[in-house]
Protein backbone atom coordinates (compact mmCIF):
# COMPACT_ATOMS: atom_id res chain seq x y z
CA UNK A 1 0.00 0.00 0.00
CA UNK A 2 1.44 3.66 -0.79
CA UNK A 3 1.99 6.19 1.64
CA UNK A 4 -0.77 8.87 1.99
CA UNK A 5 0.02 12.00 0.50
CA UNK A 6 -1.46 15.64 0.01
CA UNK A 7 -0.66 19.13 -1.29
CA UNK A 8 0.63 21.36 1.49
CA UNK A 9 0.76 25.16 0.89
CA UNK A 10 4.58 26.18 -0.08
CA UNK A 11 5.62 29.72 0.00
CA UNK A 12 8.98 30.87 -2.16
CA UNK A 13 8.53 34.52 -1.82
CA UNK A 14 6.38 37.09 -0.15
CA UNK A 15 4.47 37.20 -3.37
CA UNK A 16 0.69 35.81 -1.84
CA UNK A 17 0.95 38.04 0.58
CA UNK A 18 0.27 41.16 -2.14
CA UNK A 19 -1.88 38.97 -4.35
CA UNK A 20 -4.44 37.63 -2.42
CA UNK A 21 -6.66 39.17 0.18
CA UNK A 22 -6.15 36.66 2.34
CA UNK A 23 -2.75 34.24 1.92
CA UNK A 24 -2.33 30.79 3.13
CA UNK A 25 0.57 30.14 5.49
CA UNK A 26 3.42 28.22 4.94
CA UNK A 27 2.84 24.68 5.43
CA UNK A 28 -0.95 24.21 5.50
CA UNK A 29 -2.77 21.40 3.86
CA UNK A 30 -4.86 22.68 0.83
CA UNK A 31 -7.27 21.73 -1.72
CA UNK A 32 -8.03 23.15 -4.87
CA UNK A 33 -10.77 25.27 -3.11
CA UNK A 34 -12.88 26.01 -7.00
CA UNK A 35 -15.90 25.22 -4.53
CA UNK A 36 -15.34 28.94 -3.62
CA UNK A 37 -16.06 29.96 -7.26
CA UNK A 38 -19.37 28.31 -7.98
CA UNK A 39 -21.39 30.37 -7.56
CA UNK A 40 -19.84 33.57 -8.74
CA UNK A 41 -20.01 35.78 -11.48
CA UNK A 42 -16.69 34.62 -12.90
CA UNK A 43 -16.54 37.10 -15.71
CA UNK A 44 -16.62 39.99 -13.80
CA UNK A 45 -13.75 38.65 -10.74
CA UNK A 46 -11.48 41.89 -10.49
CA UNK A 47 -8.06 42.10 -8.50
CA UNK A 48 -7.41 40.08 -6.23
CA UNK A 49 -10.49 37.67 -6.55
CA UNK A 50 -9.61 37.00 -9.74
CA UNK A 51 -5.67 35.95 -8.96
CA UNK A 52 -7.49 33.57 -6.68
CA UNK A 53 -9.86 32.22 -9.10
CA UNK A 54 -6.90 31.72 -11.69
CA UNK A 55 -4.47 30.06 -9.18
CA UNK A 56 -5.12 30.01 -5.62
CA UNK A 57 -4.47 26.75 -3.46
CA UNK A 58 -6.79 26.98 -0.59
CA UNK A 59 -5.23 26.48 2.54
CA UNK A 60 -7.79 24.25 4.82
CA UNK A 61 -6.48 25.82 8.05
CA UNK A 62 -6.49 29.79 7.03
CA UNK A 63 -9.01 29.48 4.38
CA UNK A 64 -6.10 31.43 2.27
CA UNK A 65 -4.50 31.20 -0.71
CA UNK A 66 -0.87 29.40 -2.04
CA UNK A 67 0.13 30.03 -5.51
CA UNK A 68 1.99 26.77 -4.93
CA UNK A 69 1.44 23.59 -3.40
CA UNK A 70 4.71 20.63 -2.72
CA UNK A 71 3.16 16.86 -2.30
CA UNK A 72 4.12 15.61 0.92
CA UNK A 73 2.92 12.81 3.25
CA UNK A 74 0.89 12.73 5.42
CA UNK A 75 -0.83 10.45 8.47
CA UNK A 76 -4.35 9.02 8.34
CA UNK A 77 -5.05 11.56 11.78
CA UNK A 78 -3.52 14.56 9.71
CA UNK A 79 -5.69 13.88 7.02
CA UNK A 80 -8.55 13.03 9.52
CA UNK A 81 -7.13 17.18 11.23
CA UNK A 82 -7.72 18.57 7.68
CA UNK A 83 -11.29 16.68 7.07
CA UNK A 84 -12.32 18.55 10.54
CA UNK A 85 -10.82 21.51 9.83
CA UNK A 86 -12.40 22.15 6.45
CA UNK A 87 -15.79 21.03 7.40
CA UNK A 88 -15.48 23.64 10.63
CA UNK A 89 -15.06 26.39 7.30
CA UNK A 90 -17.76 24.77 5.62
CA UNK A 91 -19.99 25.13 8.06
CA UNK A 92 -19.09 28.54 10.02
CA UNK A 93 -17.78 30.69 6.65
CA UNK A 94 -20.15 29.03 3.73
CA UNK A 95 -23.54 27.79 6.08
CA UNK A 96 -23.47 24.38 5.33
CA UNK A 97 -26.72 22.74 6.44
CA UNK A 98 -25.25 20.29 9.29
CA UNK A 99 -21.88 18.91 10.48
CA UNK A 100 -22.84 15.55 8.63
CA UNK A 101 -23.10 17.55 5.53
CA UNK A 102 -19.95 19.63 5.87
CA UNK A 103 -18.04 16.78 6.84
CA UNK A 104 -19.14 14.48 3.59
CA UNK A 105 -18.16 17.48 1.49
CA UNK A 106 -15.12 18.43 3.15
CA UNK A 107 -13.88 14.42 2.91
CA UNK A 108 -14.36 14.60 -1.03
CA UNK A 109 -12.42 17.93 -1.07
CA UNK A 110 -9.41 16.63 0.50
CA UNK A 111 -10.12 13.43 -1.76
CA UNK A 112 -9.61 15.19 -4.71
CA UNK A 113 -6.35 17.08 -3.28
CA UNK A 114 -4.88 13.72 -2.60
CA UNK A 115 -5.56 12.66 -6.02
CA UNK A 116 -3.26 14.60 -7.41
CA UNK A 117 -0.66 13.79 -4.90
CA UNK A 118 0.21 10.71 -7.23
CA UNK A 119 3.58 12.36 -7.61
CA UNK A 120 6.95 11.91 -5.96
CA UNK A 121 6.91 13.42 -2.47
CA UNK A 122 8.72 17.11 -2.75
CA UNK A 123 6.85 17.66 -6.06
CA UNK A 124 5.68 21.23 -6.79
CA UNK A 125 2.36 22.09 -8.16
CA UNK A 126 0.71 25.34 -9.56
CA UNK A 127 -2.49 25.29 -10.55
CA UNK A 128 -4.54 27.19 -13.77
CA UNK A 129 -8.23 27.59 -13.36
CA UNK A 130 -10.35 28.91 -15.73
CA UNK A 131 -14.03 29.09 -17.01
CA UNK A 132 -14.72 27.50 -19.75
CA UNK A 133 -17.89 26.61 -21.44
CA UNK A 134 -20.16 27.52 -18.39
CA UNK A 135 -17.80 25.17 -16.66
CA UNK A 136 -14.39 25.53 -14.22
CA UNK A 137 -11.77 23.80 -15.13
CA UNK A 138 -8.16 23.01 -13.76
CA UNK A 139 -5.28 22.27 -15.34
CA UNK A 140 -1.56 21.63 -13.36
CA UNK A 141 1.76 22.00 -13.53
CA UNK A 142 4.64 19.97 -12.05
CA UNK A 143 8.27 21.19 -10.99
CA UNK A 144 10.72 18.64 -9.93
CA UNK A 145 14.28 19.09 -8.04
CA UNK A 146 17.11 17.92 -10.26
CA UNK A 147 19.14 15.57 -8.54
CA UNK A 148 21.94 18.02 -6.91
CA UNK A 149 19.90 21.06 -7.57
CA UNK A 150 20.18 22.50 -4.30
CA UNK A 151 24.10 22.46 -4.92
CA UNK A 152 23.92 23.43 -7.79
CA UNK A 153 21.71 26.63 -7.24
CA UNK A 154 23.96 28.42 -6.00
CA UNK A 155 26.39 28.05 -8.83
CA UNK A 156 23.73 29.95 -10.73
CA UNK A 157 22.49 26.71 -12.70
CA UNK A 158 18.86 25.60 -13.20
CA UNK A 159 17.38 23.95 -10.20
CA UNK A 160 13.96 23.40 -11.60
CA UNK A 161 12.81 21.86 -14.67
CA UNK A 162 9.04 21.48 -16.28
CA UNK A 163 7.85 17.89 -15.92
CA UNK A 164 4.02 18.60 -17.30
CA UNK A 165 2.42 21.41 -19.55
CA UNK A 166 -0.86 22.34 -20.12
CA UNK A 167 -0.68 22.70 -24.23
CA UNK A 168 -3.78 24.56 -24.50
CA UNK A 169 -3.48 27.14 -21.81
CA UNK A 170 -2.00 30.42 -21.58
CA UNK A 171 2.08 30.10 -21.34
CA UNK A 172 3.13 31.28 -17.23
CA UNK A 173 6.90 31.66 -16.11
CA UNK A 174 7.78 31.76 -12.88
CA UNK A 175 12.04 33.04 -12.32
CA UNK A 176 12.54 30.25 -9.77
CA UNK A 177 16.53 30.52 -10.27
CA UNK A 178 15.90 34.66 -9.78
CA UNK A 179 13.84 33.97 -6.39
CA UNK A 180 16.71 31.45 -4.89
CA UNK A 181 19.14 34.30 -5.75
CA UNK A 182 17.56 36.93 -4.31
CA UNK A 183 16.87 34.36 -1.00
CA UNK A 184 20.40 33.27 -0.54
CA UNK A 185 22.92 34.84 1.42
């Protein structure tokens, strides 16, 4: 049987701090949190809703956002921690009917986060939502560690490469090899 694993929130830069109104900390389990988006007018998100529409983690404990999430394993009583502390946000923030109800919904959110944890622990993931015929859709990217990567960052050399592309969406870069420079001593 394979270890359990799900997206925790991962933080390079101060960057979610300015772009959403409300960041995820460091270290927080998340889901994909497109519940949130529903029921919205998704044509007319401005600012800062709209960042977190397009590619906010949501972080089950701060009900923030992560630009990034990193797979990483986790215990069947963490999982169990996140379940329970989803379905408390489900129920206090979004008036979910009943704690049975909140709980069932919460359990298939942090389903689906763990489903696409099928990647080597230490994995990075960024995520692209968009609407698209009436309908949200998701679409993920992957960034892998090159074997000696952390060495060889600070030689200046490429730490990071793409491991999956989403063909059809809009092209994103991300200066991963500036943000280690500007973070190292």
């Amino acid at each position: 049987m394979s270890a359990l694993k799900l997206p925790r929130t991962l933080r390079l830069d101060p960057s979610d701090s300015f772009v959403f109104a409300e960041a995820a900390e460091p270290g927080e389990w998340a889901v994909t949190g497109s519940f949130l988006f529903w029921d919205r007018d998704l044509a007319n998100l401005a600012g800062k809703d709209r960042v977190a529409f397009r590619s906010g983690f949501l972080g089950v404990r701060s009900f923030g956002f992560s630009t990034l999430v990193v797979v990483s394993e986790a215990s069947e009583a963490e999982r169990d921690d996140a379940v329970a502390e989803l379905a408390g946000h489900l129920r206090e923030r979004l008036g979910a009917p009943d704690h049975a109800a909140a709980l069932a919904a919460a359990r298939e959110e942090i389903d689906v986060a763990a489903s696409l944890c099928d990647l080597p622990v230490g994995t990075v993931v960024a995520m692209h939502r968009a609407e698209t015929d009436g309908a949200i859709t998701e679409a993920f990217r992957t960034l892998h560690q090159k074997p000696g990567g952390e060495d060889r960052l600070h030689a200046g050399a490429r730490a990071f490469r793409f491991v999956e592309t989403d063909e059809d969406g809009p092209e994103e870069r991300a200066d991963l090899l500036g943000l280690a420079r500007s973070r190292t001593p």
